[in-house]
Protein backbone atom coordinates (compact mmCIF):
# COMPACT_ATOMS: atom_id res chain seq x y z
CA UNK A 1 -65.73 -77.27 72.95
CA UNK A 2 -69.25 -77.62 71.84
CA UNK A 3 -70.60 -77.65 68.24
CA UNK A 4 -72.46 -74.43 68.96
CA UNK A 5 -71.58 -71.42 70.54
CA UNK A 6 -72.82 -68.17 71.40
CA UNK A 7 -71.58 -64.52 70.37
CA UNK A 8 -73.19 -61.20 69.01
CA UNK A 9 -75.48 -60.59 66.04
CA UNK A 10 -73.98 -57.46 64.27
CA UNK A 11 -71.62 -55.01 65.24
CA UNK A 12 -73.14 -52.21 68.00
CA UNK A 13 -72.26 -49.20 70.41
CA UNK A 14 -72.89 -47.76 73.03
CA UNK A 15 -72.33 -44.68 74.74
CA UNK A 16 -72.90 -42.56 78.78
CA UNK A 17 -70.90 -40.42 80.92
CA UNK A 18 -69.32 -40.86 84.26
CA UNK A 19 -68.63 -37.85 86.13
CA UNK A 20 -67.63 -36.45 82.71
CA UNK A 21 -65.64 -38.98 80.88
CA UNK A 22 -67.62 -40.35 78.19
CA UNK A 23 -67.64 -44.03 77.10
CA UNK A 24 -68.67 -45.20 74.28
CA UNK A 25 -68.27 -49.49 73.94
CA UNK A 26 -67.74 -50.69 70.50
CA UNK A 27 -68.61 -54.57 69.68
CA UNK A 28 -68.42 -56.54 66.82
CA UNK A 29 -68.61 -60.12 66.14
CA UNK A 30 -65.36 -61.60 64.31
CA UNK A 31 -64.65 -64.65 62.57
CA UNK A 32 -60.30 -64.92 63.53
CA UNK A 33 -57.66 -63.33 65.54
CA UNK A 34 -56.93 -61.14 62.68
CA UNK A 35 -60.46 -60.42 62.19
CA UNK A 36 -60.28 -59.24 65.99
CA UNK A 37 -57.05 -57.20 65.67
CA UNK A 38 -58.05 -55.03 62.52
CA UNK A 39 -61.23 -54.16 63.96
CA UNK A 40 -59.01 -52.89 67.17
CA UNK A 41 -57.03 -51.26 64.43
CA UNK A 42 -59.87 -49.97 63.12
CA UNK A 43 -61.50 -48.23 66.35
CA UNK A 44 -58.52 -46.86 67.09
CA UNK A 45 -57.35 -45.30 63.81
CA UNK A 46 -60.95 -43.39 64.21
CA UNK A 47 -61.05 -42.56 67.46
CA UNK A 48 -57.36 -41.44 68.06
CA UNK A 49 -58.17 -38.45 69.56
CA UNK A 50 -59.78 -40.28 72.45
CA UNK A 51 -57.36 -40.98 75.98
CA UNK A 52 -58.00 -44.69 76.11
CA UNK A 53 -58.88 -47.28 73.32
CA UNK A 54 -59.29 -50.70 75.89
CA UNK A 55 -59.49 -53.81 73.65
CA UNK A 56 -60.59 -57.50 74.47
CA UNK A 57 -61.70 -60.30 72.66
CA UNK A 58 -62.80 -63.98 73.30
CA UNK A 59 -61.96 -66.16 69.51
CA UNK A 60 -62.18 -69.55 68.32
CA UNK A 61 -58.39 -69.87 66.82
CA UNK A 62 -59.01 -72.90 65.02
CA UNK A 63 -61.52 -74.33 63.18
CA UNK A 64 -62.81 -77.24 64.94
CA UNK A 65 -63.27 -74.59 68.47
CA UNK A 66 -60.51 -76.55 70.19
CA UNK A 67 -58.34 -73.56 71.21
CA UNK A 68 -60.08 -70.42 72.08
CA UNK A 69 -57.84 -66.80 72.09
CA UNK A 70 -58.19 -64.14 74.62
CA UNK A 71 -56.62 -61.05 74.70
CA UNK A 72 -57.33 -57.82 76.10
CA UNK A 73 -54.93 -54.58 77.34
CA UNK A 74 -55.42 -51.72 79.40
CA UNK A 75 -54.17 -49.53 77.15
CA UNK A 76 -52.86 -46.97 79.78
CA UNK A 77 -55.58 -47.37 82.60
CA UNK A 78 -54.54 -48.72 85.89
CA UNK A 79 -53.33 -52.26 85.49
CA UNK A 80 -56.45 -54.24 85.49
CA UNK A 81 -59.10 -51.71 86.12
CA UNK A 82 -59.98 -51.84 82.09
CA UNK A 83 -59.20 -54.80 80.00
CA UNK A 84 -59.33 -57.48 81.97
CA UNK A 85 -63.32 -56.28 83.06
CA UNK A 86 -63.89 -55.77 79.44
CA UNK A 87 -62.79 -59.23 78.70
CA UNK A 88 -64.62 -60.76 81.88
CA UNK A 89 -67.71 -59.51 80.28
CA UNK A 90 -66.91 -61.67 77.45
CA UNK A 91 -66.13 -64.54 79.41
CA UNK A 92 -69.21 -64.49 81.85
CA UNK A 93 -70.89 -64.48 78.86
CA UNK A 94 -69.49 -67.20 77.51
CA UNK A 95 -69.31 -65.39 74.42
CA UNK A 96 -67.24 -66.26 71.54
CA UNK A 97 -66.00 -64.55 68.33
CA UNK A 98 -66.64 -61.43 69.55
CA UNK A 99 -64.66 -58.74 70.00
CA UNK A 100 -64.90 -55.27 71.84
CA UNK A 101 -63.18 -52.25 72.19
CA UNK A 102 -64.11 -49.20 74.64
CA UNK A 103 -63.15 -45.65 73.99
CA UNK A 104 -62.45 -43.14 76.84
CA UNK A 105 -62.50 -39.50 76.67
CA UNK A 106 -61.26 -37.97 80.30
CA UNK A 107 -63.51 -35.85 81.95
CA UNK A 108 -61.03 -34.68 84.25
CA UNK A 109 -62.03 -36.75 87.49
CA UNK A 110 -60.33 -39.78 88.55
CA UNK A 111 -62.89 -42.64 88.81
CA UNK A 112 -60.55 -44.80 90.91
CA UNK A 113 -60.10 -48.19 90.11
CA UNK A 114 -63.22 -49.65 91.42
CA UNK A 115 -65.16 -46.72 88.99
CA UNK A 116 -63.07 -48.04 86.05
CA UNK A 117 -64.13 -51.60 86.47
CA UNK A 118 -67.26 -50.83 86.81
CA UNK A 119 -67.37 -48.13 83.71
CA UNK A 120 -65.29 -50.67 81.64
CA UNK A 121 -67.95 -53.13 82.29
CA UNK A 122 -70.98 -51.29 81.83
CA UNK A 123 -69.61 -49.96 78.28
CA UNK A 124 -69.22 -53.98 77.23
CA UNK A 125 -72.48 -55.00 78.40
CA UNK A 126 -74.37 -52.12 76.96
CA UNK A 127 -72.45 -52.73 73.41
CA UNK A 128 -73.50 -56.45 73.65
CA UNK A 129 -77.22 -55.92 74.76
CA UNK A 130 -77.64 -53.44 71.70
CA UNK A 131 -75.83 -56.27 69.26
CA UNK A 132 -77.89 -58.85 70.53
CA UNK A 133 -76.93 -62.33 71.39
CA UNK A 134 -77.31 -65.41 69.00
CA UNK A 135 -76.21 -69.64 69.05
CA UNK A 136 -73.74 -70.19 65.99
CA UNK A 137 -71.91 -73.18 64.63
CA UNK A 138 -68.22 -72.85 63.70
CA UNK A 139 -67.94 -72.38 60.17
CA UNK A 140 -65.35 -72.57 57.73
CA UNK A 141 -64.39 -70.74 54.21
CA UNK A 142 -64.45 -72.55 51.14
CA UNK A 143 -63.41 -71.16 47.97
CA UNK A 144 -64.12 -72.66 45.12
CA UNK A 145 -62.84 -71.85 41.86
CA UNK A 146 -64.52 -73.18 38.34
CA UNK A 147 -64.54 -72.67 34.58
CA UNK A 148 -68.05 -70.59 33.53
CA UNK A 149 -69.75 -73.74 32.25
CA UNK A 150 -69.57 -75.31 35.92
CA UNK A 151 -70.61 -71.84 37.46
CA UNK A 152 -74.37 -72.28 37.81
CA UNK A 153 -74.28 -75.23 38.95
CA UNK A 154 -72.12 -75.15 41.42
CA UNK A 155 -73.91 -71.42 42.24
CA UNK A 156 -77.30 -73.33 42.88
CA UNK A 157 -75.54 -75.68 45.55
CA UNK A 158 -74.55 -73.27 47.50
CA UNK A 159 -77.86 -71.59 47.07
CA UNK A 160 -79.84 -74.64 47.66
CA UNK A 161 -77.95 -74.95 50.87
CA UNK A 162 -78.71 -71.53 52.03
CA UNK A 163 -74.98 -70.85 52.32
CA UNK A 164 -73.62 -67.10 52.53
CA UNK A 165 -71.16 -66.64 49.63
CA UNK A 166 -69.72 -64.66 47.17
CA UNK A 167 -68.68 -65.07 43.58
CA UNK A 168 -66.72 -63.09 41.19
CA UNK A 169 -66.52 -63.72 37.46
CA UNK A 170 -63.95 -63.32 35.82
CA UNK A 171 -62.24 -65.52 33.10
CA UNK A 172 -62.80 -68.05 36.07
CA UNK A 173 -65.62 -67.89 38.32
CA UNK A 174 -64.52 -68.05 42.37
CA UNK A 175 -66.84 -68.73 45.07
CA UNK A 176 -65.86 -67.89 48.52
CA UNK A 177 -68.51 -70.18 50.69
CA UNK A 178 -69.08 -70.20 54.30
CA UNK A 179 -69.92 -73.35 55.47
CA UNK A 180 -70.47 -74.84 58.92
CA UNK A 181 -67.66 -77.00 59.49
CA UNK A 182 -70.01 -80.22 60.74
CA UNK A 183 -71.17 -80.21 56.57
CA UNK A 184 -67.86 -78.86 55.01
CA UNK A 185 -66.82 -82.29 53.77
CA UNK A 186 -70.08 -83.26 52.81
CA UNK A 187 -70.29 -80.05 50.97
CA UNK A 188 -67.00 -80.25 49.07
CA UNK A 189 -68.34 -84.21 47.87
CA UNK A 190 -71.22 -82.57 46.09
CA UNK A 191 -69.27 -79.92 44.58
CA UNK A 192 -66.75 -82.53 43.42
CA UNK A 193 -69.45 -84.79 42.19
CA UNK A 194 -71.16 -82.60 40.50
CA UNK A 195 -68.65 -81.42 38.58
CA UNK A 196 -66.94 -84.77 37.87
CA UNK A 197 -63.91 -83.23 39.85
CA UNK A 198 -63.27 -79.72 37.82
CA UNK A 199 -63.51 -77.65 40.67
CA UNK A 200 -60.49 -76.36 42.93
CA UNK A 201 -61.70 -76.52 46.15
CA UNK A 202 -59.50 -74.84 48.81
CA UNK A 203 -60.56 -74.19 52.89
CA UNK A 204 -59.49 -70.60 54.18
């Protein structure tokens, strides 16, 4: 797979009616499979009331993009009329750690199939368009665990790199790092170096 990839900018909705069943798309961009199947959790723990929670998702599985997951069920519609459009969405696309889920509420007239693909459809491309699409690299966590006296330095690495992290103090001071995997091992040098090897440097 390439070094960059594309997927969606922050989690979105979006919502219409069809002949009185309402859909409402859910999207939100993920980092791992479990990422992926909590948020699914998620969505439908809070919309149980709803007839039909449809989940796909398109994610890298490992961290160098080599293997990429796809998953998505119909969760009670017609056999292929909801998931499967949902995750062609995705796919055509070509969008990656991303996931989606689309809540139905029946309205009391059958779409039909065809209506259904199309619905399905509409709710994951209206999601996506209001999440908005952006290139990524793969990335990686690092966690990084030091006594105090290392903390700021190893604090203005990360910040000199323009890394998203966060730290908790405690007795020990933990960083959790994300890190584009291209400069992971590059990163973990300088944190080694500049602590003449007293960090504990671990990759989630």
């Amino acid at each position: 797979m390439n070094d960059t990839y594309s997927t969606i900018t922050e989690a979105a909705t979006a919502e219409f009616v069809v002949q009185g069943s309402e859909f409402i798309g859910h999207a939100r961009p993920v980092e791992s499979v479990a990422d992926a199947e909590a948020f699914v959790d998620v969505i439908r723990e809070e919309y149980a009331d709803a007839t039909h929670n449809v989940p796909a998702y398109r994610v890298r599985a490992d961290a160098d993009g080599d293997l990429l997951r796809e998953y998505s069920n119909d969760d009670g519609e017609p056999s292929s009329s909801a998931g499967k459009p949902a995750l062609n969405v995705l796919a055509q696309r070509e969008l990656e750690n991303c996931a989606v889920v689309v809540t139905r509420y029946y309205g009391g007239t059958n779409l039909g199939v065809g209506g259904l693909v199309r619905a399905y459809s509409r709710a994951v491309k209206e999601a996506v368009d209001a999440a908005g699409v952006v290139e990524e690299r793969p990335h990686e966590r690092v966690s990084i665990t030091v006594e105090y006296d290392d903390s700021g330095t190893v604090r203005g690495i990360i910040e000199s790199e323009g890394y998203e992290f966060d730290a908790d103090y405690q007795a020990e001071v933990a960083f959790a790092v994300r890190v584009p995997v291209a400069a992971a091992d590059a990163f973990r040098d300088r944190i080694r170096s500049a602590t003449s090897g007293r960090a504990e440097l671990e990759s989630a």
